[in-house]
N, C-alpha and C. Protein backbone atom coordinates (compact mmCIF):
# COMPACT_ATOMS: atom_id res chain seq x y z
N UNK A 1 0.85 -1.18 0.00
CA UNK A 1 0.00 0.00 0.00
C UNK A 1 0.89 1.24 0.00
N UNK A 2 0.28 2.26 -1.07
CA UNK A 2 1.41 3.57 -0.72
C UNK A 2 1.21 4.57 0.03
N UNK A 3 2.15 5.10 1.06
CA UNK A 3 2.14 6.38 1.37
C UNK A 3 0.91 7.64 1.19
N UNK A 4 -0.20 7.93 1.99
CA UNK A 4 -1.00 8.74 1.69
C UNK A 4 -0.39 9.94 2.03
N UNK A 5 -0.53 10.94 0.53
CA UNK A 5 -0.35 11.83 0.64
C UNK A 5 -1.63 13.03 0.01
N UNK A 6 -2.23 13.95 1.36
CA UNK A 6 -3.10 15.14 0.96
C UNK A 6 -2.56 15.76 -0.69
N UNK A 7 -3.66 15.59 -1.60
CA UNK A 7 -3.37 16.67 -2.95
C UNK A 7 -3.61 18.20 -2.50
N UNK A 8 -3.34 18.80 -3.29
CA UNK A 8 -3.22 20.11 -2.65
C UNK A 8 -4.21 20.98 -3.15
N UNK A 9 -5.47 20.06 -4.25
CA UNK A 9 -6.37 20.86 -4.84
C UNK A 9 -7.11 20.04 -3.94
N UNK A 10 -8.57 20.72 -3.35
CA UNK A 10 -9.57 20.46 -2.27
C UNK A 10 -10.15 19.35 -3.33
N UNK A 11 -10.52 19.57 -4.20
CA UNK A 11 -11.30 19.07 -4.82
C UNK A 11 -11.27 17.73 -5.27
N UNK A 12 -10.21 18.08 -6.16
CA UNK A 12 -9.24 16.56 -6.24
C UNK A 12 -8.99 15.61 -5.25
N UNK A 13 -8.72 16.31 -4.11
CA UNK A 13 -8.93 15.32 -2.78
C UNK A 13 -10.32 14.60 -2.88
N UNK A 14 -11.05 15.53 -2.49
CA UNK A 14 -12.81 14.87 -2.91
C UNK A 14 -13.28 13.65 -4.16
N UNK A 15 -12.46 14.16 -5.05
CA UNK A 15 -12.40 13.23 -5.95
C UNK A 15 -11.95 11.26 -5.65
N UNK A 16 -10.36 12.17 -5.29
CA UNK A 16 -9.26 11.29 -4.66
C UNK A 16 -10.35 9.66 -3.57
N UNK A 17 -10.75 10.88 -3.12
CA UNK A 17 -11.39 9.70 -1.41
C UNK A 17 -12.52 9.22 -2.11
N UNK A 18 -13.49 9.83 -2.82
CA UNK A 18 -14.66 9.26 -3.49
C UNK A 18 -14.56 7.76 -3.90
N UNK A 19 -13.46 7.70 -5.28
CA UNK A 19 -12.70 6.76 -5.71
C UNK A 19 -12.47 5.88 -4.73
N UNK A 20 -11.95 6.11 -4.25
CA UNK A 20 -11.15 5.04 -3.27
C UNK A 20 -12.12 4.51 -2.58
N UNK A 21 -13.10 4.99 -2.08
CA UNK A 21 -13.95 4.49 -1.14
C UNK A 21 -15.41 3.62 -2.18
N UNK A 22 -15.50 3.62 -2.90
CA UNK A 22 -16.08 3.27 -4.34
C UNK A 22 -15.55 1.81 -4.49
N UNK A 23 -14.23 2.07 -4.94
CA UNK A 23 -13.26 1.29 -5.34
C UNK A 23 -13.09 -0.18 -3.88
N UNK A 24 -13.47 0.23 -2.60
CA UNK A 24 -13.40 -0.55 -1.64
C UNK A 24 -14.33 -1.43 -1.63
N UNK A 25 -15.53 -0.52 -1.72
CA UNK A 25 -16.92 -1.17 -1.42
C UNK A 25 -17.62 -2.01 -2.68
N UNK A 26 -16.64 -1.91 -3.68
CA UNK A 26 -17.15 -2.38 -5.06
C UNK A 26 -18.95 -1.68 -5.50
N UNK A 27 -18.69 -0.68 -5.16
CA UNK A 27 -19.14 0.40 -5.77
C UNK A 27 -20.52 1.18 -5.32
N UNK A 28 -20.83 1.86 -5.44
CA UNK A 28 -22.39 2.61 -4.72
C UNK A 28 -22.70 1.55 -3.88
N UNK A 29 -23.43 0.54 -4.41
CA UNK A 29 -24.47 -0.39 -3.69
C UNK A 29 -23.94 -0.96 -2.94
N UNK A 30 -22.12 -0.92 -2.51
CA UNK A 30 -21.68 -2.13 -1.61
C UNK A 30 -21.42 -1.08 -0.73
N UNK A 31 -21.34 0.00 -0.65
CA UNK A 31 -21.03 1.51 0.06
C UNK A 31 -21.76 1.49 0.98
N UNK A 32 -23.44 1.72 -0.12
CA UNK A 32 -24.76 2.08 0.81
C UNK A 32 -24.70 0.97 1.87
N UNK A 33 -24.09 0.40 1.06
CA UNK A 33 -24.88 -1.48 2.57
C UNK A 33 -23.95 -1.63 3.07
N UNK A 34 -22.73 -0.93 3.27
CA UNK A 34 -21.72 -0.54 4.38
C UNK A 34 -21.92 0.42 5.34
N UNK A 35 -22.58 1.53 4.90
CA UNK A 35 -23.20 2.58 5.78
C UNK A 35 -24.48 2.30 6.87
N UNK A 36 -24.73 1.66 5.45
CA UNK A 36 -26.35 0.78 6.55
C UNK A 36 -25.94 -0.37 8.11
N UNK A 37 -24.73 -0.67 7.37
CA UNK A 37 -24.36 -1.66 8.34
C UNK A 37 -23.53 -0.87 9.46
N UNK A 38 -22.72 0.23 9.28
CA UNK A 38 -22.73 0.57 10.70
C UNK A 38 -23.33 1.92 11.09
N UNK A 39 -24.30 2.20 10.65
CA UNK A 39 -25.26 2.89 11.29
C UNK A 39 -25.18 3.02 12.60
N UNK A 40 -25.84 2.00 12.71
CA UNK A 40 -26.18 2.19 14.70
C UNK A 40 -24.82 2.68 15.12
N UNK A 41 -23.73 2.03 14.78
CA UNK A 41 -21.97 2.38 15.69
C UNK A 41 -22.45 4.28 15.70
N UNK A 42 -22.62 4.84 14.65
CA UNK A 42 -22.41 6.22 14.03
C UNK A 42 -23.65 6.82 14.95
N UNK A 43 -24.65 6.52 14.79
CA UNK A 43 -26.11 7.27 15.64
C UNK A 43 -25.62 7.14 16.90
N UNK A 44 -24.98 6.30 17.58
CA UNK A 44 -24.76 6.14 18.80
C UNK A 44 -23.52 6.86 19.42
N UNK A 45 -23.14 7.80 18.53
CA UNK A 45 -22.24 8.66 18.86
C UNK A 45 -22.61 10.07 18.34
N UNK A 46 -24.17 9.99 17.85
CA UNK A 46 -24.43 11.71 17.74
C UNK A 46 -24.91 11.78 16.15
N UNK A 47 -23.88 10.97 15.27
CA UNK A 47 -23.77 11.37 13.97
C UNK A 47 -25.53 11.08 13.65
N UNK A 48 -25.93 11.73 12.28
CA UNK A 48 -27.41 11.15 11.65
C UNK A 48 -26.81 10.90 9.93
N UNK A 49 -27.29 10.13 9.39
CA UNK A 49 -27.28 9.69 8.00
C UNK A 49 -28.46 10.43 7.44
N UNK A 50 -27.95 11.50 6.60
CA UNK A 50 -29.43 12.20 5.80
C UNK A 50 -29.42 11.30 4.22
N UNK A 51 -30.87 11.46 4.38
CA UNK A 51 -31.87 10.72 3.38
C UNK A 51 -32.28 11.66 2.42
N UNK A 52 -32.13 11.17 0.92
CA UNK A 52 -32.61 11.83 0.11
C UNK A 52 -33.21 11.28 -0.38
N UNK A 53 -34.94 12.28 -0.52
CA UNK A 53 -36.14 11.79 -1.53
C UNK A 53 -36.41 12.75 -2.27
N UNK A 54 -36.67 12.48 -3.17
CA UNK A 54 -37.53 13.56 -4.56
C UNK A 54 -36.54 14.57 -4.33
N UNK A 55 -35.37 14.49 -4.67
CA UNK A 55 -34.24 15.64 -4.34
C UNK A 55 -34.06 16.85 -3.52
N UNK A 56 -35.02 16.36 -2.11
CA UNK A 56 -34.92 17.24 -1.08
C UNK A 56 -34.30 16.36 0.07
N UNK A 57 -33.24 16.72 1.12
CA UNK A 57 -32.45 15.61 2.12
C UNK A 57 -33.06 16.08 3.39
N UNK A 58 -33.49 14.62 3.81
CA UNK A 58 -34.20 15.28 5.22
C UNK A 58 -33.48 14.12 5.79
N UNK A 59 -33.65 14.74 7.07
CA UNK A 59 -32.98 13.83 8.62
C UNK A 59 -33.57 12.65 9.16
């Protein structure tokens, strides 16, 4: 594994981690059902997962 190093464009970072985290979960659908799965760990420390319907995100 190599050396992580911050890019120095914000964006590209955003890009950067997107990928990668994509690339882990073998892709959207293995993501979502990674998130789903630790949910509870995350709510149980404050965090909330917002939901998007009909392209408005509610809590």
């Amino acid at each position: 594994m190599e050396e992580y190093k911050e890019l120095d464009d914000p964006v590209d970072e955003v890009y950067r981690v997107r990928l990668a985290l994509l690339e882990e979960y073998g892709g959207i659908e293995g993501y979502s059902k990674h998130l789903d799965e630790v949910r509870p760990k995350w709510e149980a420390m404050g965090f909330r997962r917002i939901e998007e319907t009909s392209g408005k995100a509610h809590l």
